[in-house]
Protein backbone atom coordinates (compact mmCIF):
# COMPACT_ATOMS: atom_id res chain seq x y z
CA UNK A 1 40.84 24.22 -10.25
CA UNK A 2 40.95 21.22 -8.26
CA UNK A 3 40.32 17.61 -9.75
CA UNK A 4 36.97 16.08 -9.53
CA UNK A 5 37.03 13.27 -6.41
CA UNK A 6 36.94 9.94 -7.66
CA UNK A 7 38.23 6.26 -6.96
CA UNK A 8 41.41 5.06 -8.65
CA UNK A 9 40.82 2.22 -11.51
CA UNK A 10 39.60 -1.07 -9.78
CA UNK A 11 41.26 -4.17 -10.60
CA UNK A 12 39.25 -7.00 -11.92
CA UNK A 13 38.58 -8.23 -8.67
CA UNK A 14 37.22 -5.21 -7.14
CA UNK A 15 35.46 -3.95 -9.51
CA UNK A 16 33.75 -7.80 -9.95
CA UNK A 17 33.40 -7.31 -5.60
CA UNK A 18 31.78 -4.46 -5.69
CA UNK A 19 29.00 -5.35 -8.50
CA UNK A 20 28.27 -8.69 -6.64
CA UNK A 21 27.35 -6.77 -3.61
CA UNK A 22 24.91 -4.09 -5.53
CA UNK A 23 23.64 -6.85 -7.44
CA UNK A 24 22.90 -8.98 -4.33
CA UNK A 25 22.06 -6.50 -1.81
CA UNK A 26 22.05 -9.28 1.16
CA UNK A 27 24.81 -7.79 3.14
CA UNK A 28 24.29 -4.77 5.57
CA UNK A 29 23.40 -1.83 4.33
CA UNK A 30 26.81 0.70 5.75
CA UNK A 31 28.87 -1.89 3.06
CA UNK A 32 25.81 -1.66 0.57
CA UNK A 33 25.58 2.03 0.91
CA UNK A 34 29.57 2.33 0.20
CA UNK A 35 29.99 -0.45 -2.41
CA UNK A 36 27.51 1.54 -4.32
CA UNK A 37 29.68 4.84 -3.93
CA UNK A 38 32.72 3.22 -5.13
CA UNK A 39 30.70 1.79 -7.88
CA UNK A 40 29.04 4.61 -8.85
CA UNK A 41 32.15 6.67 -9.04
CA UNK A 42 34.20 4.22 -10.87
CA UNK A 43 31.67 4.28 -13.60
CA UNK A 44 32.52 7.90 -13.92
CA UNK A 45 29.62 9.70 -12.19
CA UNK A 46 29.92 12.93 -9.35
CA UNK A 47 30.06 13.38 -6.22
CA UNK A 48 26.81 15.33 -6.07
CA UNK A 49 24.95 12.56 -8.64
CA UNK A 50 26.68 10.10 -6.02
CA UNK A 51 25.13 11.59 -3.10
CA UNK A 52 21.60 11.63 -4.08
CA UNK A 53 21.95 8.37 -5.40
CA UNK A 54 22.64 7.06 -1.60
CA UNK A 55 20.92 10.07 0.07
CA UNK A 56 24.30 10.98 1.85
CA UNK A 57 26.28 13.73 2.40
CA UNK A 58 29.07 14.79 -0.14
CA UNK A 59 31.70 14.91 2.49
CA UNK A 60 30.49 11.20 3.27
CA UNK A 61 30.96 10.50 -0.36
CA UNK A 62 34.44 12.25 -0.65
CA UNK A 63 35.76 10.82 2.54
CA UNK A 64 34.59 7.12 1.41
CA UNK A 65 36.39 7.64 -2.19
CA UNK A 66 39.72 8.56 -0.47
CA UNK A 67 39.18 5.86 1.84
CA UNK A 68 39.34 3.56 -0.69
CA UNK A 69 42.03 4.62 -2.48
CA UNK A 70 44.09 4.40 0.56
CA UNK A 71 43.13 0.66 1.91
CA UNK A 72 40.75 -0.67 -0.71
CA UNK A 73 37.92 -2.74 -0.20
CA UNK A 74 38.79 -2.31 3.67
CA UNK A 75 36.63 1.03 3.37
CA UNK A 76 33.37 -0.86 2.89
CA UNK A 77 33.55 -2.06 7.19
CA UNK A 78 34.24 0.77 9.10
CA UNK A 79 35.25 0.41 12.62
CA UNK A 80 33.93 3.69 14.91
CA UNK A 81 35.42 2.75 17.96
CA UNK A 82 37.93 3.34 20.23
CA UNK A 83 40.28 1.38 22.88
CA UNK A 84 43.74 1.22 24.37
CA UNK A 85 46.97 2.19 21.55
CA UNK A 86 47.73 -0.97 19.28
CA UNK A 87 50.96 -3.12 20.74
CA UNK A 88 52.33 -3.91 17.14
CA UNK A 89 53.12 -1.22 14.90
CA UNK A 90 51.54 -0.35 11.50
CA UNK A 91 54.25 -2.26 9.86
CA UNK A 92 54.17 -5.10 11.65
CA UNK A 93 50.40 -5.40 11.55
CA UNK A 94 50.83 -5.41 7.70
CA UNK A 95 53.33 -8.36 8.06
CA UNK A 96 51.04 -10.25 9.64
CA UNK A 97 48.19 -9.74 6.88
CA UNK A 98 50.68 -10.74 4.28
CA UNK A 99 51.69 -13.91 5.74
CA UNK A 100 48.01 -14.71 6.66
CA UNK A 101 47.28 -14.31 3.12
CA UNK A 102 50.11 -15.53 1.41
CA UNK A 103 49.91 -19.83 0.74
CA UNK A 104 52.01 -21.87 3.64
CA UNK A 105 53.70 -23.62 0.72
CA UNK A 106 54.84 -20.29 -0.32
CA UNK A 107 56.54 -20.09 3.03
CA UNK A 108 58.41 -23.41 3.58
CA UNK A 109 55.79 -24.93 5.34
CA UNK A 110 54.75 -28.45 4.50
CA UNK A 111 50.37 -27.09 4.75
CA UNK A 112 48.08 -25.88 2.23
CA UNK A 113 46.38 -23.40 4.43
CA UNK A 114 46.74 -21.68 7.72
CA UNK A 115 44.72 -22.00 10.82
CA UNK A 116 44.68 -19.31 13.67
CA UNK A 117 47.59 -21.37 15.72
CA UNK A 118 50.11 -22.49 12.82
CA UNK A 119 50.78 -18.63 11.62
CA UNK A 120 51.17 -16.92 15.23
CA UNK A 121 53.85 -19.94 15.80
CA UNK A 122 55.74 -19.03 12.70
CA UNK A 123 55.64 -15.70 13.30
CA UNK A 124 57.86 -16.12 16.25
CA UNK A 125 60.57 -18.04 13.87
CA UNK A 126 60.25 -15.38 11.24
CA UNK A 127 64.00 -15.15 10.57
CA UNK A 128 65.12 -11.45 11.24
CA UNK A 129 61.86 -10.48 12.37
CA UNK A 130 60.00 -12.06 15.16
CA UNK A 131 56.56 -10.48 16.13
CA UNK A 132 55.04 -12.13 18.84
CA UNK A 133 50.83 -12.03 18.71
CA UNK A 134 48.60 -14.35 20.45
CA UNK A 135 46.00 -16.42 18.65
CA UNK A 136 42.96 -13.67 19.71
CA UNK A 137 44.55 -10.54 19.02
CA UNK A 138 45.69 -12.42 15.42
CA UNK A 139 42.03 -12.92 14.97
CA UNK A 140 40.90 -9.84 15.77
CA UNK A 141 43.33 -8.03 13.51
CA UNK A 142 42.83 -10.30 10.72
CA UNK A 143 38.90 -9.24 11.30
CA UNK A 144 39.89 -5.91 11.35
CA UNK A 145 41.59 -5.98 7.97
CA UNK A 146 38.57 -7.62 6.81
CA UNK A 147 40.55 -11.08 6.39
CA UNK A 148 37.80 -13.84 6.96
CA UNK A 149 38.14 -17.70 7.09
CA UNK A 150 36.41 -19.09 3.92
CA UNK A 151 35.60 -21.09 0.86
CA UNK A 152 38.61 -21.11 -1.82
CA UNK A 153 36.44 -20.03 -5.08
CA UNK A 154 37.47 -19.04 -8.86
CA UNK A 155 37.70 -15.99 -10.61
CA UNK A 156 37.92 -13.84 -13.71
CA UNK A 157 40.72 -12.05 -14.74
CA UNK A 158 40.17 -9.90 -17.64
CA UNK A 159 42.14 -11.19 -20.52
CA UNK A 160 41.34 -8.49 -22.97
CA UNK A 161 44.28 -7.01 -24.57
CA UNK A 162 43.25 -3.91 -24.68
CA UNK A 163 41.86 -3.55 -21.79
CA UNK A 164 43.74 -0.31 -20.87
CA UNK A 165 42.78 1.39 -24.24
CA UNK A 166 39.00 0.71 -23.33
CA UNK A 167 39.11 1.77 -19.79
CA UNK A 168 40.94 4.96 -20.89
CA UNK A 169 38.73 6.13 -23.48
CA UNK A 170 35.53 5.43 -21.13
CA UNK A 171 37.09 7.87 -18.76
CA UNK A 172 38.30 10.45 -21.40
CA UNK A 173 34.74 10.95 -22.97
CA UNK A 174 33.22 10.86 -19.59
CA UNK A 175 35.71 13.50 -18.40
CA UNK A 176 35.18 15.76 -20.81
CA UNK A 177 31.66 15.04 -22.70
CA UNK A 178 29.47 14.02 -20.12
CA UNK A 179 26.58 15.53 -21.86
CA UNK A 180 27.15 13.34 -25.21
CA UNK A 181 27.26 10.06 -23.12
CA UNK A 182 25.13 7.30 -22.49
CA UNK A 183 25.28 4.07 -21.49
CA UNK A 184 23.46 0.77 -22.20
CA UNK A 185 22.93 -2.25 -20.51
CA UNK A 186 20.82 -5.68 -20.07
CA UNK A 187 19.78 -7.29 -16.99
CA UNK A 188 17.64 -10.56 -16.70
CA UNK A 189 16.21 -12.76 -17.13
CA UNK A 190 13.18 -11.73 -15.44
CA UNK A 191 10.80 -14.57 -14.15
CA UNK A 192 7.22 -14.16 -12.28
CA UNK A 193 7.96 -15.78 -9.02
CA UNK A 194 7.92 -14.63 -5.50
CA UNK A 195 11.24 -12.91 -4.80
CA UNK A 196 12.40 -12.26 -1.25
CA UNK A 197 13.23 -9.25 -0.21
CA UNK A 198 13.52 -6.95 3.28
CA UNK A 199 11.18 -4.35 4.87
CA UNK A 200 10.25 -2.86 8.06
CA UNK A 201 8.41 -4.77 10.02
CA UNK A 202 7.30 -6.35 14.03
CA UNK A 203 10.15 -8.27 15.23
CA UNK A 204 9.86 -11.90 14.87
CA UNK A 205 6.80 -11.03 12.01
CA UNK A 206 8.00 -10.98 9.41
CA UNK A 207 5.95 -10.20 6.13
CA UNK A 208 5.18 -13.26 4.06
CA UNK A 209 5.06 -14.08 0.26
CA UNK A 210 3.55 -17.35 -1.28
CA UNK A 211 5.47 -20.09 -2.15
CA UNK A 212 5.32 -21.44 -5.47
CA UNK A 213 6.57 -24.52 -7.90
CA UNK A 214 5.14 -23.65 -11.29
CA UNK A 215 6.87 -21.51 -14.08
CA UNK A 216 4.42 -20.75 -17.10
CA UNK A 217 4.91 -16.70 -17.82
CA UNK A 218 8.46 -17.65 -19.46
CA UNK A 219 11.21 -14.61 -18.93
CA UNK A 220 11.84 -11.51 -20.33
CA UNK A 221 14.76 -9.14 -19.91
CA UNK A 222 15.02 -5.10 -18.88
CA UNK A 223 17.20 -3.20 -21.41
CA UNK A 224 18.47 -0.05 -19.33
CA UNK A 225 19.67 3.69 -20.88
CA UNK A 226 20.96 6.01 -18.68
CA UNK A 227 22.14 9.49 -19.74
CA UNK A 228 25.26 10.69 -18.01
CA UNK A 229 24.30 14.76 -18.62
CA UNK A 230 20.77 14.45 -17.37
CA UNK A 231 21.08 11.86 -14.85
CA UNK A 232 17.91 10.16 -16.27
CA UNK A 233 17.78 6.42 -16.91
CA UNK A 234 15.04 5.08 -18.82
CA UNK A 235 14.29 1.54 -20.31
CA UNK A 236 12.14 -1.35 -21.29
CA UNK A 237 11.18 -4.80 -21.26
CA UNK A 238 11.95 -7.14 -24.07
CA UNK A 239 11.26 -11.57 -24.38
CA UNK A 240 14.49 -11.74 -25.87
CA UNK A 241 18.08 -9.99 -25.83
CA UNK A 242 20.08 -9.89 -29.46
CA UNK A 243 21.17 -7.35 -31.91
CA UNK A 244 17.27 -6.38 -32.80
CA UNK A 245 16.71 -5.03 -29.60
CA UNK A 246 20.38 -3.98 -28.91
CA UNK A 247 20.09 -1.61 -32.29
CA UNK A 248 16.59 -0.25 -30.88
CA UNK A 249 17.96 0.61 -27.86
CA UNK A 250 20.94 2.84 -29.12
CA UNK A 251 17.91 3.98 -31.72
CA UNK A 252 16.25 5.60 -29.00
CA UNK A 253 19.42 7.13 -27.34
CA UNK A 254 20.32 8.49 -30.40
CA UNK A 255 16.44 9.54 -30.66
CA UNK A 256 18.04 11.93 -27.01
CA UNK A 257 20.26 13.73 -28.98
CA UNK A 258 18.78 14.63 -32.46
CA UNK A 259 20.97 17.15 -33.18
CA UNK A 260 23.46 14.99 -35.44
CA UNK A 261 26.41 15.39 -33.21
CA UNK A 262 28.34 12.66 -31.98
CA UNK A 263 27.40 10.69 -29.11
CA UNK A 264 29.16 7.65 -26.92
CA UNK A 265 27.28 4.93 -25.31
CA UNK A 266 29.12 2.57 -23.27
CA UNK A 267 28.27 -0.96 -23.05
CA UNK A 268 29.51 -4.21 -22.69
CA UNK A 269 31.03 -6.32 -25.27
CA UNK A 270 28.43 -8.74 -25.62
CA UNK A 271 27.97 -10.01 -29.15
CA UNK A 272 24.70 -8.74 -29.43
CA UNK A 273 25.94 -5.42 -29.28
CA UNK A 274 28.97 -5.37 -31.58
CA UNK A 275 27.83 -7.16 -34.64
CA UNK A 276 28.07 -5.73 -38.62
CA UNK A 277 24.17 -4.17 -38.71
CA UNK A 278 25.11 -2.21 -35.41
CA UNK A 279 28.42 -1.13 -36.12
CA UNK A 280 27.31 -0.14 -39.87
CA UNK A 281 24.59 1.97 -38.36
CA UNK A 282 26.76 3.57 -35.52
CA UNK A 283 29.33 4.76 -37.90
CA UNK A 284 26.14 6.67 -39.85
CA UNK A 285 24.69 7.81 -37.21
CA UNK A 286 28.01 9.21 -35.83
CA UNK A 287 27.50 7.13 -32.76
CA UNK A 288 31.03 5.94 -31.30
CA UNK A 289 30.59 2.40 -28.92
CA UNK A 290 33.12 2.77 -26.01
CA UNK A 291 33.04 -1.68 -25.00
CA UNK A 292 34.06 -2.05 -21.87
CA UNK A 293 36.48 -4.87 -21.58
CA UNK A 294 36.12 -8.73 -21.26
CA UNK A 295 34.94 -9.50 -17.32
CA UNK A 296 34.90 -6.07 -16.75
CA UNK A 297 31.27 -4.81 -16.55
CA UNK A 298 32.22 -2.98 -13.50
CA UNK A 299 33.23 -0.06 -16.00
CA UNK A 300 29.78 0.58 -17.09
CA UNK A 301 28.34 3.79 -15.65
CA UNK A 302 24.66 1.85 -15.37
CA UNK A 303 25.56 -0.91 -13.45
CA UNK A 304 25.18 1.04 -9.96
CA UNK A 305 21.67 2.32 -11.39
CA UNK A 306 20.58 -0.97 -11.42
CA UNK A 307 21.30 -1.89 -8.13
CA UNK A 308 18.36 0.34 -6.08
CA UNK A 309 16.29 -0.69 -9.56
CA UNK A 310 16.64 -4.38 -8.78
CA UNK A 311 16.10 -3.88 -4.61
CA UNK A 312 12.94 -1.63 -4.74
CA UNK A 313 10.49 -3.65 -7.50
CA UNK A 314 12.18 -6.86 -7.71
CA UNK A 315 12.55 -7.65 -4.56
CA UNK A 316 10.31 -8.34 -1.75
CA UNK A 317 8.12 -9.14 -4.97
CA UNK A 318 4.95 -11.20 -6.17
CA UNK A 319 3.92 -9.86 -9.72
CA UNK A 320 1.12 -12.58 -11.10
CA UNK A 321 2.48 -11.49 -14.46
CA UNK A 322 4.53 -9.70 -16.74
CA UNK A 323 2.59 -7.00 -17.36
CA UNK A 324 2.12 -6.08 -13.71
CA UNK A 325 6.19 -6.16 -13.58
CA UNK A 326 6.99 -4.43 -15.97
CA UNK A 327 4.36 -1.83 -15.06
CA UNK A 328 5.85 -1.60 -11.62
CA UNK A 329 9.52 -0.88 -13.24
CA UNK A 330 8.80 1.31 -15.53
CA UNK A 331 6.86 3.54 -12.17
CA UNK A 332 10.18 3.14 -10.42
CA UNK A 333 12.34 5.02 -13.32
CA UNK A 334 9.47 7.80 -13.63
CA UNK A 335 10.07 8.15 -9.89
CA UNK A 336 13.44 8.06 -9.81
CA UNK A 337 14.21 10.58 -12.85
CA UNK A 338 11.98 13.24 -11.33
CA UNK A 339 13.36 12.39 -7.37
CA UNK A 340 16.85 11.48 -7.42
CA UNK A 341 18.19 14.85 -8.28
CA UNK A 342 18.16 17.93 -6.35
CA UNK A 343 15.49 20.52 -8.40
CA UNK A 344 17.34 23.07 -7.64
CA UNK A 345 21.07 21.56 -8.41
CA UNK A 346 19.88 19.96 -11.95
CA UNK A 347 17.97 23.25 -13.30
CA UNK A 348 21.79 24.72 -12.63
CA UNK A 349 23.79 22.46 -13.85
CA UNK A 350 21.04 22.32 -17.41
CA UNK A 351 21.72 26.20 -17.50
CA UNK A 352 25.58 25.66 -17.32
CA UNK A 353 25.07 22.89 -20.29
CA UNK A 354 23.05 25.33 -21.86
CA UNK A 355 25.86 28.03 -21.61
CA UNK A 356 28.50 25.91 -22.45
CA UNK A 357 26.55 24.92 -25.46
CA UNK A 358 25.91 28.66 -26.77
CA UNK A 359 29.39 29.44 -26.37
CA UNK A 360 30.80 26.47 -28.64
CA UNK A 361 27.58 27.61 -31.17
CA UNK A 362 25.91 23.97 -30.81
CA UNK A 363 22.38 23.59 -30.76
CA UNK A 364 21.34 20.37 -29.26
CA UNK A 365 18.34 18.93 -28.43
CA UNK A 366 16.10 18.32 -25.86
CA UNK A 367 15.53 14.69 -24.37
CA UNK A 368 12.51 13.51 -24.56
CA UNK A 369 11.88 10.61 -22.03
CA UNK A 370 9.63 7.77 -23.01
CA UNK A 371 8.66 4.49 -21.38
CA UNK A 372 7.67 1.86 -23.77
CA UNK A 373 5.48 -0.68 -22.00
């Protein structure tokens, strides 16, 4: 039987790349559409769960997945187009990158950074290996290997030391338990204020939303469940974030599978969700909590749910009020859990569960979904 398509473990950086632009959703929508593939299937979901999450094709989905795991984040621009055979060679080309990319001082030359003319003249006193390139065609290729001019910034490097441990036992149970796995996540905080968004509309008319200066409806924050079996997310909105409404949250998963078996909810390890109440009640309830690891939220199965949450009630928003907001999520994720699937394709895959289930002589339950206003 041939293994399941999906992306090879993302580094920090990627993984940290690729929730920025889901989060965001400001760049065009061919690198929003694949960022949220990659995302998706890193956090350990199907090609088929994948492909109605992004209304594409499978074959899209597959063919973006080994993209990526040949080039990287390179995937996220293709370039459909033709033109006359390349003059430098695949290896060459790739000699170029690395010297654009690597610091002059690095090199032996007395710069901090490079502009378009100071690397195509060292390239020509490369010792051993002289590739002559003009300053356009360097440009150009350094587009086209998605190498832009820009702003030195920081990062975060995941310093957890057992980082590998966690990352391998979030794939292992979603390998092989899919239907005992949930996971949990916060996003927020939520404020009532205009929020621009995008939409279809007259060229050069743009659709307007008020302006405004005062902030007197406070915050409140969306806590988000999403069941890997069903493909159902389901959540609700809280004034605060801490281990009260952590523990309620993982209440109600556990409320998904009442059968007593063990479940696995994935999360991050915020200390709201890891403190002595919480982990006392887990280990009764025979709920295990598979952290992801420091700066790597990227892990989390959820985190490309939110995404299409965030663009299509947040954005291009003006609640006057909580109420209305929440209201207006909670209609998204009634939408979503009875659109996103294929009918057809789910009631299968809940008869194969249901199979599977028979044969091993569990009895599980059923999930009941419910939105708390």
């Amino acid at each position: 039987m041939a293994e399941p398509v999906r992306v090879r473990r993302l580094t920090d950086q990627e993984g940290q790349r690729l929730q920025q632009i889901v989060r965001r959703g400001s760049t065009s929508s061919v690198r929003y559409r694949r960022a949220m593939m990659l995302l998706a299937s890193a956090g350990g979901n199907g090609v088929t769960v994948i492909a109605q999450l992004v209304q594409a094709d499978e074959d899209t989905v597959r063919d973006v997945i080994h993209h990526f795991n040949e080039i990287g984040l390179a995937c996220l621009d293709p370039r459909w187009a033709g033109g006359r055979p390349r003059l430098l060679n695949t290896d060459d080309e790739d000699f170029v990158v690395a010297t654009a990319t690597t610091r002059p001082t690095r090199l032996g030359q007395p710069f901090t950074r490079w502009s378009i003319r100071k690397p195509a003249a060292y390239l020509r006193k490369v010792h051993g290996r002289v590739i002559r390139i003009g300053r356009e065609a360097l440009r150009c290729l350094l587009s086209r290997r998605g190498i832009t001019f820009q702003r030195t910034k920081t990062w975060k490097e995941s310093t957890d030391p057992h980082r590998d441990a966690k990352l391998d036992r979030i794939e292992q149970v979603l390998e092989h338990l899919p239907d005992r796995v949930f996971a949990f996540d916060e996003f927020g905080p939520l404020g009532i204020r205009p929020t621009a968004g995008s939409c279809w509309a007259p060229r050069s008319r743009p659709q307007r939303i008020p302006a405004t200066y005062h902030r007197t409806h406070g915050v409140t924050y969306s806590h988000g469940c999403y069941s890997i079996g069903d493909d159902t997310l389901w959540g609700v909105n809280r004034r605060h974030k801490g281990a009260a409404q952590s523990l309620a949250a993982l209440k109600s998963i556990r409320a998904a599978r009442p059968d007593g078996a063990p479940i696995y909810v994935i999360m991050d390890n915020l200390s709201a969700h890891k403190g002595a109440k919480i982990r006392a009640w887990a280990k009764k309830h025979r709920v295990e909590l598979c952290f992801t690891p420091t700066s790597a939220s990227w892990a989390n199965p959820i985190e490309a749910h939110f995404g299409p949450l965030r663009q299509f009630t947040l954005a291009n928003s003006n609640h006057p009020n909580h109420t209305v907001q929440t209201r207006a999520l909670h209609a998204y994720l009634r939408w979503r859990n009875a659109n996103t699937r294929h009918p057809d394709i789910l009631t299968a895959q809940r008869r194969e569960r249901a199979r599977i289930r028979s044969e091993k002589g569990l009895r599980w339950g059923g999930h009941r979904l419910a939105v708390a206003a």
